[in-house]
C-alpha atoms as a PDB file:
ATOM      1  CA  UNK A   1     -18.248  18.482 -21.645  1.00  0.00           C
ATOM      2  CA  UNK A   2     -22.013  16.960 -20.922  1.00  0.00           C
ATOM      3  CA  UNK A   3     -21.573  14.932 -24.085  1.00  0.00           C
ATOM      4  CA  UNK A   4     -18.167  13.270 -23.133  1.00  0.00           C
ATOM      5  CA  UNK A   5     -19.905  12.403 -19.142  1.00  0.00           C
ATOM      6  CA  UNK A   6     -22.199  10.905 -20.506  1.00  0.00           C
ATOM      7  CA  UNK A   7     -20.375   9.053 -22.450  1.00  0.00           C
ATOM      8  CA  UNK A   8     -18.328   7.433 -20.128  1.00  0.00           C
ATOM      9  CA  UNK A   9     -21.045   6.885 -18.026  1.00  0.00           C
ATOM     10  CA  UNK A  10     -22.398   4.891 -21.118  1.00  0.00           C
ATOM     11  CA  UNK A  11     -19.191   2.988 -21.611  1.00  0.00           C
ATOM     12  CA  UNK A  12     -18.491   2.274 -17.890  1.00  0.00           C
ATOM     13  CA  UNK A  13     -22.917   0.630 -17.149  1.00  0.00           C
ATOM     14  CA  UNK A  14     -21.784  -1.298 -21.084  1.00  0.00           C
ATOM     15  CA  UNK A  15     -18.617  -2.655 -19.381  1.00  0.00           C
ATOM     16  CA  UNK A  16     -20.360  -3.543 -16.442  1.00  0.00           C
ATOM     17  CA  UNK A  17     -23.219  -5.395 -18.153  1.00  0.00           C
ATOM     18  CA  UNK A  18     -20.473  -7.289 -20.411  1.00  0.00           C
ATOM     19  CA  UNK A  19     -18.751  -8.769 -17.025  1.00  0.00           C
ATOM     20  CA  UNK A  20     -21.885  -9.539 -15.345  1.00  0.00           C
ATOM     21  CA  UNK A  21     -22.666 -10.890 -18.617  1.00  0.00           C
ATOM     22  CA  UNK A  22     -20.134 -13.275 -19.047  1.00  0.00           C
ATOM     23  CA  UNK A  23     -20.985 -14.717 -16.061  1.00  0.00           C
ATOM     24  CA  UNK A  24     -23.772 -16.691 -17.226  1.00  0.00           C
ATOM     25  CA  UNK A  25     -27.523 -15.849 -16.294  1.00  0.00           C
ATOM     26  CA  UNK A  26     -27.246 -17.414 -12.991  1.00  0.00           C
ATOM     27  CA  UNK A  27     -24.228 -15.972 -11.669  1.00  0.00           C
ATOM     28  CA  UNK A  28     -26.133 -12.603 -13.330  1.00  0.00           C
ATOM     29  CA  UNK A  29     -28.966 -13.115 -11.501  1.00  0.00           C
ATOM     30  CA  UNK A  30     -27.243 -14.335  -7.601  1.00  0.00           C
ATOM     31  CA  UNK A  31     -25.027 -10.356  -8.249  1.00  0.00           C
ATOM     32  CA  UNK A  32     -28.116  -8.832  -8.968  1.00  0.00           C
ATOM     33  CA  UNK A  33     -29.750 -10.593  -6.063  1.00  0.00           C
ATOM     34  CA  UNK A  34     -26.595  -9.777  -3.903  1.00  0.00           C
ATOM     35  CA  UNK A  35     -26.676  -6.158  -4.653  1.00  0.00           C
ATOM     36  CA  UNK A  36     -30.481  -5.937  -4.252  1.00  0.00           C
ATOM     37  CA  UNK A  37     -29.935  -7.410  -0.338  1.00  0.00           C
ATOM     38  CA  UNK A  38     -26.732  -5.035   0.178  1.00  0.00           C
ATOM     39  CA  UNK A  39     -28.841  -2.043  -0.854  1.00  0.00           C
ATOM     40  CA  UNK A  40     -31.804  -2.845   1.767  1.00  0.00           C
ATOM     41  CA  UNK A  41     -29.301  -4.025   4.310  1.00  0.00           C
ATOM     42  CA  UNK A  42     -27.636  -0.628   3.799  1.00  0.00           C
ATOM     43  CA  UNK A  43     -30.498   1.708   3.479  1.00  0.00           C
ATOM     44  CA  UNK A  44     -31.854   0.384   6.761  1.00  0.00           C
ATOM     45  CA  UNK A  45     -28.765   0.360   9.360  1.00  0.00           C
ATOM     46  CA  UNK A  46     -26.669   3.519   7.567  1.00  0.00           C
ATOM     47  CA  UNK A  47     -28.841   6.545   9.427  1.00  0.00           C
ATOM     48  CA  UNK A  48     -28.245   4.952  13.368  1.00  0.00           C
ATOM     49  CA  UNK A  49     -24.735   4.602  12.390  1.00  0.00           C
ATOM     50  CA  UNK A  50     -24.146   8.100  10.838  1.00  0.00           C
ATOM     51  CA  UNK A  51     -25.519   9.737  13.628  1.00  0.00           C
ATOM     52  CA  UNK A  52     -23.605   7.939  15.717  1.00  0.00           C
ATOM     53  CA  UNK A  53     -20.524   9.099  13.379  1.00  0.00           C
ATOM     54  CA  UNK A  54     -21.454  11.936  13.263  1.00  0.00           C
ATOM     55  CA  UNK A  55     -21.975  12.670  17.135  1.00  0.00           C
ATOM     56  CA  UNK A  56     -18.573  11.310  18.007  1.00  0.00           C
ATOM     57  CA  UNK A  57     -16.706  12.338  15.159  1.00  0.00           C
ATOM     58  CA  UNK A  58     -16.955  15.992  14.786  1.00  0.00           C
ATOM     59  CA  UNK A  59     -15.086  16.343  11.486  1.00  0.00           C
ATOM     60  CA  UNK A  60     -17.396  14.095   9.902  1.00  0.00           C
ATOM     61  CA  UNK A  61     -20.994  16.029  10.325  1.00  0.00           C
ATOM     62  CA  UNK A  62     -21.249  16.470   6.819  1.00  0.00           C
ATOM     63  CA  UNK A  63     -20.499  13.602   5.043  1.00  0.00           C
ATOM     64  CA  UNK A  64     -20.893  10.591   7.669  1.00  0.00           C
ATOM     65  CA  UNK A  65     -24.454   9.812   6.034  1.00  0.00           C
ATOM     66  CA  UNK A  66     -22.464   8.985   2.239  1.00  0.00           C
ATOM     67  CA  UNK A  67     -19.230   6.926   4.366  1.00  0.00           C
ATOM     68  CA  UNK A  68     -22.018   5.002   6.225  1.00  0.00           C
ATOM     69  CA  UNK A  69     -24.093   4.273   3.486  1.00  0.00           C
ATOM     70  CA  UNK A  70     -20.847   3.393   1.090  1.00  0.00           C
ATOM     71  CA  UNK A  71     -19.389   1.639   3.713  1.00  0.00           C
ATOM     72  CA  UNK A  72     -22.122  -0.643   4.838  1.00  0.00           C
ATOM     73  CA  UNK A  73     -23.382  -1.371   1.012  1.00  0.00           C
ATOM     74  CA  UNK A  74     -19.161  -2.302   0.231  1.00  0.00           C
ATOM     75  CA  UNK A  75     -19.205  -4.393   3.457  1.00  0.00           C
ATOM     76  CA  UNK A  76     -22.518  -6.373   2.688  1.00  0.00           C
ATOM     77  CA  UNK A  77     -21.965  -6.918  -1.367  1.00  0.00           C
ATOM     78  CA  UNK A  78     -18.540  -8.322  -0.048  1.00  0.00           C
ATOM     79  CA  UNK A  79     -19.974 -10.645   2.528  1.00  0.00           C
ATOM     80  CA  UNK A  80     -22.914 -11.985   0.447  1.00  0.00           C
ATOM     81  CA  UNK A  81     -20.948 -12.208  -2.450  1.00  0.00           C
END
């Protein structure tokens, strides 16, 4: 069963790298650059708003730090792209 996850973990990063590659190196490079500035934008503003989820929310204690962080990386990879 490890051999077959991996495996599509393999095929899904190779069909990945053919659509970014088929973009040409510079629309490569402005996604890579997009997801590099969603990922810091993320990381920095997800931990104020999951406690602030999480404090209002009370079903959502235990996974408001993974919605935040998902949320706010989907939000700013759609807005810079």
């Amino acid at each position: 069963m490890e051999i077959l996850v991996n495996m599509l973990i393999c095929l899904f990063i190779a069909g990945i790298t053919y659509a970014l590659m088929s973009e040409g190196l510079w629309g490569a490079a402005l996604m890579f650059f997009n997801v590099l500035f969603a990922g810091i934008l993320a990381f920095n503003f997800y931990e104020p708003l999951a406690a602030l989820l999480s404090s209002n929310v009370e079903f959502s204690r235990g996974f408001a730090d993974m919605v935040c962080l998902m949320s706010l990386f989907i939000v700013a990879l759609f807005i810079l792209r």
